[in-house]
PDB file of N, CA and C in Angstrom:
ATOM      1  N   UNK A   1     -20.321 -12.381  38.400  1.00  0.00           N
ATOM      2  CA  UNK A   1     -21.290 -13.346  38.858  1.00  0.00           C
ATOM      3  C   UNK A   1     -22.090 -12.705  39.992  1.00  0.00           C
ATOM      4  N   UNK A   2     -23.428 -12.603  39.769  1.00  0.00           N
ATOM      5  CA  UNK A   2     -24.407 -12.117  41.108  1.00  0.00           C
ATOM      6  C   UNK A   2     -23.854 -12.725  42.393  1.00  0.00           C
ATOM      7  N   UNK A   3     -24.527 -11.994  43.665  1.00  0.00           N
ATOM      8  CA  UNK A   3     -23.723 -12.536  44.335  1.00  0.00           C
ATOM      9  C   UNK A   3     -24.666 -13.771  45.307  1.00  0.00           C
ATOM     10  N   UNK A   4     -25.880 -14.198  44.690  1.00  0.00           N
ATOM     11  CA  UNK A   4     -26.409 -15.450  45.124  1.00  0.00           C
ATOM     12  C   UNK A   4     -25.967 -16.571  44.769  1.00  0.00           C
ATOM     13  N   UNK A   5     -25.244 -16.209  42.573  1.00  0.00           N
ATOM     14  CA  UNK A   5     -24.874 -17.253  42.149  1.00  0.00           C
ATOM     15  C   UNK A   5     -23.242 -17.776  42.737  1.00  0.00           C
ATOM     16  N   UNK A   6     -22.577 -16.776  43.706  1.00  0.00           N
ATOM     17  CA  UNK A   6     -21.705 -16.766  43.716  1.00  0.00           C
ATOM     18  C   UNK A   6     -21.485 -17.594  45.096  1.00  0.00           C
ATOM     19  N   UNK A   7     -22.544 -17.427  46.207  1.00  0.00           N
ATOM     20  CA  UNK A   7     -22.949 -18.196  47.388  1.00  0.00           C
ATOM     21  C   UNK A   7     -23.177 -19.789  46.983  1.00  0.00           C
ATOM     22  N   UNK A   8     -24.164 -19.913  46.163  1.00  0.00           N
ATOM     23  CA  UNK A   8     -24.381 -21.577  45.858  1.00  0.00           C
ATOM     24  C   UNK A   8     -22.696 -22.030  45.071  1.00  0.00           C
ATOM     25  N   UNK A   9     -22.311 -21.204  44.459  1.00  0.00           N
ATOM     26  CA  UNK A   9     -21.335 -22.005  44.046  1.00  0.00           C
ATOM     27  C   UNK A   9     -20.040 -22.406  44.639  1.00  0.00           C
ATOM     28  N   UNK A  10     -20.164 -21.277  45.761  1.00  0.00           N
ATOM     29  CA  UNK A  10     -18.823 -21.447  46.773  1.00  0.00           C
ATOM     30  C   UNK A  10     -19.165 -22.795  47.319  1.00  0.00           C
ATOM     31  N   UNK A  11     -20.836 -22.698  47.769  1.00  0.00           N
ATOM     32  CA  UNK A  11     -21.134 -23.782  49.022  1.00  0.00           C
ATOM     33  C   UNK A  11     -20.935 -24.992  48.244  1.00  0.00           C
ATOM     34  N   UNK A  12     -21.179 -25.666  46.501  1.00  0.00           N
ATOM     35  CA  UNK A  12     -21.155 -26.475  45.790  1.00  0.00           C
ATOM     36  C   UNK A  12     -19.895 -26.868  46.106  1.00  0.00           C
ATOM     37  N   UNK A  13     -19.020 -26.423  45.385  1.00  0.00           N
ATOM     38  CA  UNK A  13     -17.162 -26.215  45.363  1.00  0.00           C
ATOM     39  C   UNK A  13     -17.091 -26.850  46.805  1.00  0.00           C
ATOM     40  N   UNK A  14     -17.345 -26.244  48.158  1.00  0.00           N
ATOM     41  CA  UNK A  14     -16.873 -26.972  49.136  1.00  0.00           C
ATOM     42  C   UNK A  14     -17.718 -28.356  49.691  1.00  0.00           C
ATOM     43  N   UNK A  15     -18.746 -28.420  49.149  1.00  0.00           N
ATOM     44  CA  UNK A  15     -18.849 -29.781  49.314  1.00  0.00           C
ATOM     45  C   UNK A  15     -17.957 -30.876  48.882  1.00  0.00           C
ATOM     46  N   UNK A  16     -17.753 -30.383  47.094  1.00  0.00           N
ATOM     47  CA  UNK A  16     -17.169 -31.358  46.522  1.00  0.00           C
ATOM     48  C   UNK A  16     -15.712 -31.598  47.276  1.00  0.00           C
ATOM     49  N   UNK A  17     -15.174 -30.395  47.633  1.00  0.00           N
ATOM     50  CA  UNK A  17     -13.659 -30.649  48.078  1.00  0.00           C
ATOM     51  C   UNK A  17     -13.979 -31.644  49.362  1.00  0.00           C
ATOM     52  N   UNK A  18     -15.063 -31.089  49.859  1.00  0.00           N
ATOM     53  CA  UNK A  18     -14.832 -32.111  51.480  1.00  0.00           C
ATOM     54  C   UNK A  18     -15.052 -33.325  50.758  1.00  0.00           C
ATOM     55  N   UNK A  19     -15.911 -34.017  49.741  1.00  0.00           N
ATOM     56  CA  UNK A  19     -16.311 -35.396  49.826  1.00  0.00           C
ATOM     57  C   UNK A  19     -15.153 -35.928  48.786  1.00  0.00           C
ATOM     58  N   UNK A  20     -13.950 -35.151  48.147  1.00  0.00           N
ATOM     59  CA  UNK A  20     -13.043 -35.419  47.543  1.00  0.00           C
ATOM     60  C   UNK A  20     -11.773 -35.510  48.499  1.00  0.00           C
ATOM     61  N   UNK A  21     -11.654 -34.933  49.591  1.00  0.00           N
ATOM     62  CA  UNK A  21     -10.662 -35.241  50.677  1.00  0.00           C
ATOM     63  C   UNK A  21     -11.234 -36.082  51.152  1.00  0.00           C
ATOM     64  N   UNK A  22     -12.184 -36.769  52.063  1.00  0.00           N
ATOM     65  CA  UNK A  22     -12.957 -38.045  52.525  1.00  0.00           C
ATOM     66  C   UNK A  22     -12.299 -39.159  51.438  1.00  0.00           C
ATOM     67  N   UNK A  23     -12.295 -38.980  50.004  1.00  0.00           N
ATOM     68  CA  UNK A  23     -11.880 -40.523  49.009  1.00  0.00           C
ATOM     69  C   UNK A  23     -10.352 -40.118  49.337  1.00  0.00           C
ATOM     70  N   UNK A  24      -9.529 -39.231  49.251  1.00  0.00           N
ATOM     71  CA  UNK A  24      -8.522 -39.191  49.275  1.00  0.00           C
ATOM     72  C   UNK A  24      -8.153 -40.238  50.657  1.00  0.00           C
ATOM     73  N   UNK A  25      -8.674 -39.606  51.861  1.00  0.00           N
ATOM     74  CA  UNK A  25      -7.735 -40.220  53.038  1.00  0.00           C
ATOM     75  C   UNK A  25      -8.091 -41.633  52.835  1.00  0.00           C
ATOM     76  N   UNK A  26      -9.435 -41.973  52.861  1.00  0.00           N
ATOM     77  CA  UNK A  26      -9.804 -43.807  52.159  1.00  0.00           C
ATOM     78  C   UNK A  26      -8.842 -44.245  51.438  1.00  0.00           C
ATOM     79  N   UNK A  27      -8.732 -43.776  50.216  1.00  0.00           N
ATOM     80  CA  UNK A  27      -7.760 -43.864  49.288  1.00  0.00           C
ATOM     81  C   UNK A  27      -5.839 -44.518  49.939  1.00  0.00           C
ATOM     82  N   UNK A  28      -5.713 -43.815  50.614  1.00  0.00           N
ATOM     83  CA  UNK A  28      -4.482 -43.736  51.257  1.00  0.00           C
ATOM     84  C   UNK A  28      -4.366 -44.614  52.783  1.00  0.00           C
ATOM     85  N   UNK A  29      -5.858 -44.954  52.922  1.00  0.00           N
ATOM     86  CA  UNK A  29      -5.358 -46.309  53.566  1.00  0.00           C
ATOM     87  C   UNK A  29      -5.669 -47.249  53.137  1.00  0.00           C
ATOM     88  N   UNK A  30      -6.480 -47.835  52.036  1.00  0.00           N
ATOM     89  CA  UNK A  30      -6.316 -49.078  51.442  1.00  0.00           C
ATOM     90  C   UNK A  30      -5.232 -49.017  49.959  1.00  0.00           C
ATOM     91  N   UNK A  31      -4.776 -48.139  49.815  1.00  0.00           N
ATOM     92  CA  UNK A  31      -3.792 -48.340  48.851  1.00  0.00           C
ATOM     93  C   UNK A  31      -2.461 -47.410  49.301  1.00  0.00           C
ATOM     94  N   UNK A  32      -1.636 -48.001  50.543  1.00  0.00           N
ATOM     95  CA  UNK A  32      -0.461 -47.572  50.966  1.00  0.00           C
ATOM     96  C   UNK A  32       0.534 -47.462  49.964  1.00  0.00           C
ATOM     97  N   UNK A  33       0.785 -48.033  49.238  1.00  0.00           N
ATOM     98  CA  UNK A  33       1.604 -47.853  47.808  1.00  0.00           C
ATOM     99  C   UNK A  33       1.537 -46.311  46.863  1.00  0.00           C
ATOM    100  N   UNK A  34       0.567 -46.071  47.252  1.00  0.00           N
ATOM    101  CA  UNK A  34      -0.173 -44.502  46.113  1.00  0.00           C
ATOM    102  C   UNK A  34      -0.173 -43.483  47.432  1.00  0.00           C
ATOM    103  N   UNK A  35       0.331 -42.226  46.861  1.00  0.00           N
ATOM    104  CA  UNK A  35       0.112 -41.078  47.592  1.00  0.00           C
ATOM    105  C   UNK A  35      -1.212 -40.096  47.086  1.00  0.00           C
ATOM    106  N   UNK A  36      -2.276 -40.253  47.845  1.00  0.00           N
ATOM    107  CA  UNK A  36      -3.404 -39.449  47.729  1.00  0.00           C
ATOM    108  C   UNK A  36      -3.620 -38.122  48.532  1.00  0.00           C
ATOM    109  N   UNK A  37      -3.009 -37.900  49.384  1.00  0.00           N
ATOM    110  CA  UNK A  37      -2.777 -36.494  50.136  1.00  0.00           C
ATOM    111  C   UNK A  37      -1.294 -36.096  50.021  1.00  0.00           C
ATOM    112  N   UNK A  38      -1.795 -34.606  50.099  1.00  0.00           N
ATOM    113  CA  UNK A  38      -2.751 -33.543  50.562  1.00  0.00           C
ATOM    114  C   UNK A  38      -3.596 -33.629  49.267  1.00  0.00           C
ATOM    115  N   UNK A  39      -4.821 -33.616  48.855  1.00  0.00           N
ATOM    116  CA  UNK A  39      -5.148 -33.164  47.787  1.00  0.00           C
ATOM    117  C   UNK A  39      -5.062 -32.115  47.252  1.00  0.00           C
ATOM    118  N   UNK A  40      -5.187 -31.882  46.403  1.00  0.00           N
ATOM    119  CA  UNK A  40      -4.288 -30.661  45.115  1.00  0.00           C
ATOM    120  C   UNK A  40      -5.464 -29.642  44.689  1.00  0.00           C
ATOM    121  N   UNK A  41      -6.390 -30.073  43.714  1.00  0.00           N
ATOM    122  CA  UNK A  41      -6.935 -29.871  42.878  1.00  0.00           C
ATOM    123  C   UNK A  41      -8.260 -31.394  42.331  1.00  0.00           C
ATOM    124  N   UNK A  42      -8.769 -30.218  42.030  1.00  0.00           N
ATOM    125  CA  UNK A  42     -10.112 -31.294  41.283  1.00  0.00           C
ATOM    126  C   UNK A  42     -10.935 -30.407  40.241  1.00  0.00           C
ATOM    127  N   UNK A  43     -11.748 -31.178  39.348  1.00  0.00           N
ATOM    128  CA  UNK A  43     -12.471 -30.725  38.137  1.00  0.00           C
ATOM    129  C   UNK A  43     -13.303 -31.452  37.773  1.00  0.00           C
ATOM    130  N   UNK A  44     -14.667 -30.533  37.244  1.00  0.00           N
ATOM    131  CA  UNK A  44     -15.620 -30.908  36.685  1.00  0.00           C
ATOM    132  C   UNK A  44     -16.025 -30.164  35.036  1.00  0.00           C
ATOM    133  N   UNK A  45     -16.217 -31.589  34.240  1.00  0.00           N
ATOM    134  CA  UNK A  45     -16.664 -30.922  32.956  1.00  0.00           C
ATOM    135  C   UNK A  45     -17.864 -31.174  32.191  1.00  0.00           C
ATOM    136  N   UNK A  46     -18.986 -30.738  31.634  1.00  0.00           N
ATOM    137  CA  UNK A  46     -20.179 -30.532  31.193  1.00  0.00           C
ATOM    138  C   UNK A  46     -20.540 -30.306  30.589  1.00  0.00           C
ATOM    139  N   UNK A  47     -21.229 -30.690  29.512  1.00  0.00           N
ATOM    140  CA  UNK A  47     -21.429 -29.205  28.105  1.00  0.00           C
ATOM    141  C   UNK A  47     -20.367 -28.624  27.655  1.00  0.00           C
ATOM    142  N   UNK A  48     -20.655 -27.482  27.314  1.00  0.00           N
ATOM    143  CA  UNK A  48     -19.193 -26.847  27.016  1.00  0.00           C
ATOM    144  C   UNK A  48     -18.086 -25.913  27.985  1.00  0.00           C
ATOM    145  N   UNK A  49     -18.697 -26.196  29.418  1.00  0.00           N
ATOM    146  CA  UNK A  49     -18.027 -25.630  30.450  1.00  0.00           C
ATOM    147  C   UNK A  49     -17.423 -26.485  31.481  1.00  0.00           C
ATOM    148  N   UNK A  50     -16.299 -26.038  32.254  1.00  0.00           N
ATOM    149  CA  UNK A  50     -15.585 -27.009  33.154  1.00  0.00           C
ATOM    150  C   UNK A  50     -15.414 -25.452  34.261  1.00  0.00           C
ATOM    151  N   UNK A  51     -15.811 -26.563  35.427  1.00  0.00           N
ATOM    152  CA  UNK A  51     -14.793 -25.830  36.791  1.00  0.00           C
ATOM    153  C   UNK A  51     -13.892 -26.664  37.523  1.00  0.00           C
ATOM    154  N   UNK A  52     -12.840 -25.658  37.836  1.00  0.00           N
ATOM    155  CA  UNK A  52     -11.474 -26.436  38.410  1.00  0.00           C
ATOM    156  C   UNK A  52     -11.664 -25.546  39.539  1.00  0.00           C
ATOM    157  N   UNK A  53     -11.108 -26.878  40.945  1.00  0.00           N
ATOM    158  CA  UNK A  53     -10.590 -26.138  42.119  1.00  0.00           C
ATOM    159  C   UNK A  53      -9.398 -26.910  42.671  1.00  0.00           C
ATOM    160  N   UNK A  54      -9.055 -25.634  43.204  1.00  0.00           N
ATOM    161  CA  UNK A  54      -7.596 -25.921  43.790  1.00  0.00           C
ATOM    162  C   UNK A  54      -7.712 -25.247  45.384  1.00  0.00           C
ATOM    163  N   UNK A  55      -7.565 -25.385  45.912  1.00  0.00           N
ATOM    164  CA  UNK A  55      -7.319 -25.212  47.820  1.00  0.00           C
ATOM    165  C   UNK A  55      -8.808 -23.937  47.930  1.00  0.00           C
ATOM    166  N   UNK A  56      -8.597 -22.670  47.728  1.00  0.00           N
ATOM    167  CA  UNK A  56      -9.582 -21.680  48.004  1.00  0.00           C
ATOM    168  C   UNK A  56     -10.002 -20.850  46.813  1.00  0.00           C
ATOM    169  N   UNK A  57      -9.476 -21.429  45.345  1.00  0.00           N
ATOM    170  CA  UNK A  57      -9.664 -20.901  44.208  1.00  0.00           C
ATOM    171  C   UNK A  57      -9.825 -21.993  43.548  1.00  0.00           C
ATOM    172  N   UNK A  58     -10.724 -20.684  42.612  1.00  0.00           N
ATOM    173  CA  UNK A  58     -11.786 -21.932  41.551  1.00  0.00           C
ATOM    174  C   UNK A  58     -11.765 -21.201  40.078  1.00  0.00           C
ATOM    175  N   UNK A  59     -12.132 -21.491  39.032  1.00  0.00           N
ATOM    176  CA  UNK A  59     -12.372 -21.249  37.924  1.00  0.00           C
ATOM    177  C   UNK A  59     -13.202 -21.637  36.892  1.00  0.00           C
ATOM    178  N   UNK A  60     -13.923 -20.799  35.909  1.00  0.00           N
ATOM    179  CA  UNK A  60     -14.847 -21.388  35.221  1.00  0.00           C
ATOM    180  C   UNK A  60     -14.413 -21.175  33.873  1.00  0.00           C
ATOM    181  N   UNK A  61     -13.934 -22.526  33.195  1.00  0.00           N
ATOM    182  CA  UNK A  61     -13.681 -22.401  31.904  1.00  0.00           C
ATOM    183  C   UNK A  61     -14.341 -22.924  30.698  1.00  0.00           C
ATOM    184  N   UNK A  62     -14.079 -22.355  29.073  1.00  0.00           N
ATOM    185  CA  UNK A  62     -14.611 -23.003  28.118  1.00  0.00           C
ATOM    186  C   UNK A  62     -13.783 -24.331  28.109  1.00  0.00           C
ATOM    187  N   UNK A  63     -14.339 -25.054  27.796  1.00  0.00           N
ATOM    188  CA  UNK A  63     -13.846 -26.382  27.950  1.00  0.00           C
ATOM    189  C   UNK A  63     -12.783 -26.322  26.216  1.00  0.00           C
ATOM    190  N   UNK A  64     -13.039 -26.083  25.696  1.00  0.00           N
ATOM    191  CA  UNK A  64     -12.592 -26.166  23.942  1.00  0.00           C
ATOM    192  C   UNK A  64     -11.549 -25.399  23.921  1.00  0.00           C
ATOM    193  N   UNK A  65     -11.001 -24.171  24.883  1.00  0.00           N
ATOM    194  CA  UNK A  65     -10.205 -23.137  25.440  1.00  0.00           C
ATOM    195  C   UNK A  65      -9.407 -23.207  26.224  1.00  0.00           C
ATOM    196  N   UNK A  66      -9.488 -24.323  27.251  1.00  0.00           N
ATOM    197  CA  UNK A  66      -9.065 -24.759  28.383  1.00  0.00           C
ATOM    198  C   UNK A  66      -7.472 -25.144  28.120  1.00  0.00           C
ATOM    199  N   UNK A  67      -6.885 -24.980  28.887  1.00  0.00           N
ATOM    200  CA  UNK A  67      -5.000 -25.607  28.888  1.00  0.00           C
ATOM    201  C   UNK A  67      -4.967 -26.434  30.251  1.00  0.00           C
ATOM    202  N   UNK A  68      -5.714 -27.169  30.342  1.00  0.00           N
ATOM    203  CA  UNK A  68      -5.712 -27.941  31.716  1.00  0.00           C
ATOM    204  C   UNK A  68      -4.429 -28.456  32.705  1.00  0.00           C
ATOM    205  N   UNK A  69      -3.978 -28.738  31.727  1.00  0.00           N
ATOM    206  CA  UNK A  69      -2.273 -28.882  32.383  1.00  0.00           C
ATOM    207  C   UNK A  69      -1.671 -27.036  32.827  1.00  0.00           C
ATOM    208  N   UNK A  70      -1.748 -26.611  32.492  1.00  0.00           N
ATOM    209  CA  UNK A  70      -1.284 -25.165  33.211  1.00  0.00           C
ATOM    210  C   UNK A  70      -2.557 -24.741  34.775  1.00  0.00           C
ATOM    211  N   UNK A  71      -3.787 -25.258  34.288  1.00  0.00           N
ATOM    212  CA  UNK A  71      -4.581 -24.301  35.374  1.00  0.00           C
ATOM    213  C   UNK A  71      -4.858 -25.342  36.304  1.00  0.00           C
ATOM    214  N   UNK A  72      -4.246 -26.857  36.425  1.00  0.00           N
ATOM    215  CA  UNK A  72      -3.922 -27.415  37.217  1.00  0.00           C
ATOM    216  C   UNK A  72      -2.881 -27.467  38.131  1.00  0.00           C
ATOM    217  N   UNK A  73      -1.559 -27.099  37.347  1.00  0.00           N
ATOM    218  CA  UNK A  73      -0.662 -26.478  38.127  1.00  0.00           C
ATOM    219  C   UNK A  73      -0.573 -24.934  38.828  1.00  0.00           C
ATOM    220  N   UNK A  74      -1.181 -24.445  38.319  1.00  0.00           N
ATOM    221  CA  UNK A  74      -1.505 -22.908  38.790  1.00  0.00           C
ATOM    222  C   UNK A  74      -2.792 -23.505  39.824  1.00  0.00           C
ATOM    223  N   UNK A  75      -2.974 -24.196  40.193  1.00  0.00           N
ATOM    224  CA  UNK A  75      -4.470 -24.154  41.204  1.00  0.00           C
ATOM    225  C   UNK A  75      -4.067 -25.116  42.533  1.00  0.00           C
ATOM    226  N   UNK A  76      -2.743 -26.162  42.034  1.00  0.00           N
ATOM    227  CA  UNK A  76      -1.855 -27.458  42.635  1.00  0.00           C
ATOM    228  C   UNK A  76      -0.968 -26.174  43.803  1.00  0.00           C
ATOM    229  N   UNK A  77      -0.789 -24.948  43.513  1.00  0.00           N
ATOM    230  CA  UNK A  77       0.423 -24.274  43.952  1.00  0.00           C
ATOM    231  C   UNK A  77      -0.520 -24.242  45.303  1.00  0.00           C
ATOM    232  N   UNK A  78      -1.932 -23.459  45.609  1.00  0.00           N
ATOM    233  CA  UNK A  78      -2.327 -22.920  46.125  1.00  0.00           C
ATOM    234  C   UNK A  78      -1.852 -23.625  47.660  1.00  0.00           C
TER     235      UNK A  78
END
């Protein structure tokens, strides 16, 4: 990946994580019953491509290819 495309996509990726930790802690105070932190992992899918992130790693997969249950746990470890 060039390394401009590789700048917008880091900066993308950490938006989403910050505004996906923001619902998490919400999350976890109006629904004390459910554990929403630490957050883990998150994913987006599109067309025929998906990206998954997990703490400081990310991935870009074919969606039709994908084993989501493994590269969720491989991304949950981080």
């Amino acid at each position: 990946m060039p390394q401009d495309q590789a700048g917008m996509t880091a900066q993308f990726c950490n938006t989403v994580s910050i505004m996906f930790n923001t619902l998490a802690k919400a999350y976890s105070h109006m629904y004390t019953n459910m554990s929403w932190l630490p957050p883990k992992f998150w994913a987006y899918g599109g067309g025929d491509m998906a990206v998954c992130v997990g703490g400081t790693k990310g991935v870009f997969v074919e969606i039709a290819k994908a084993d989501f249950n493994q590269l969720f746990k491989a991304l949950a470890t981080d």
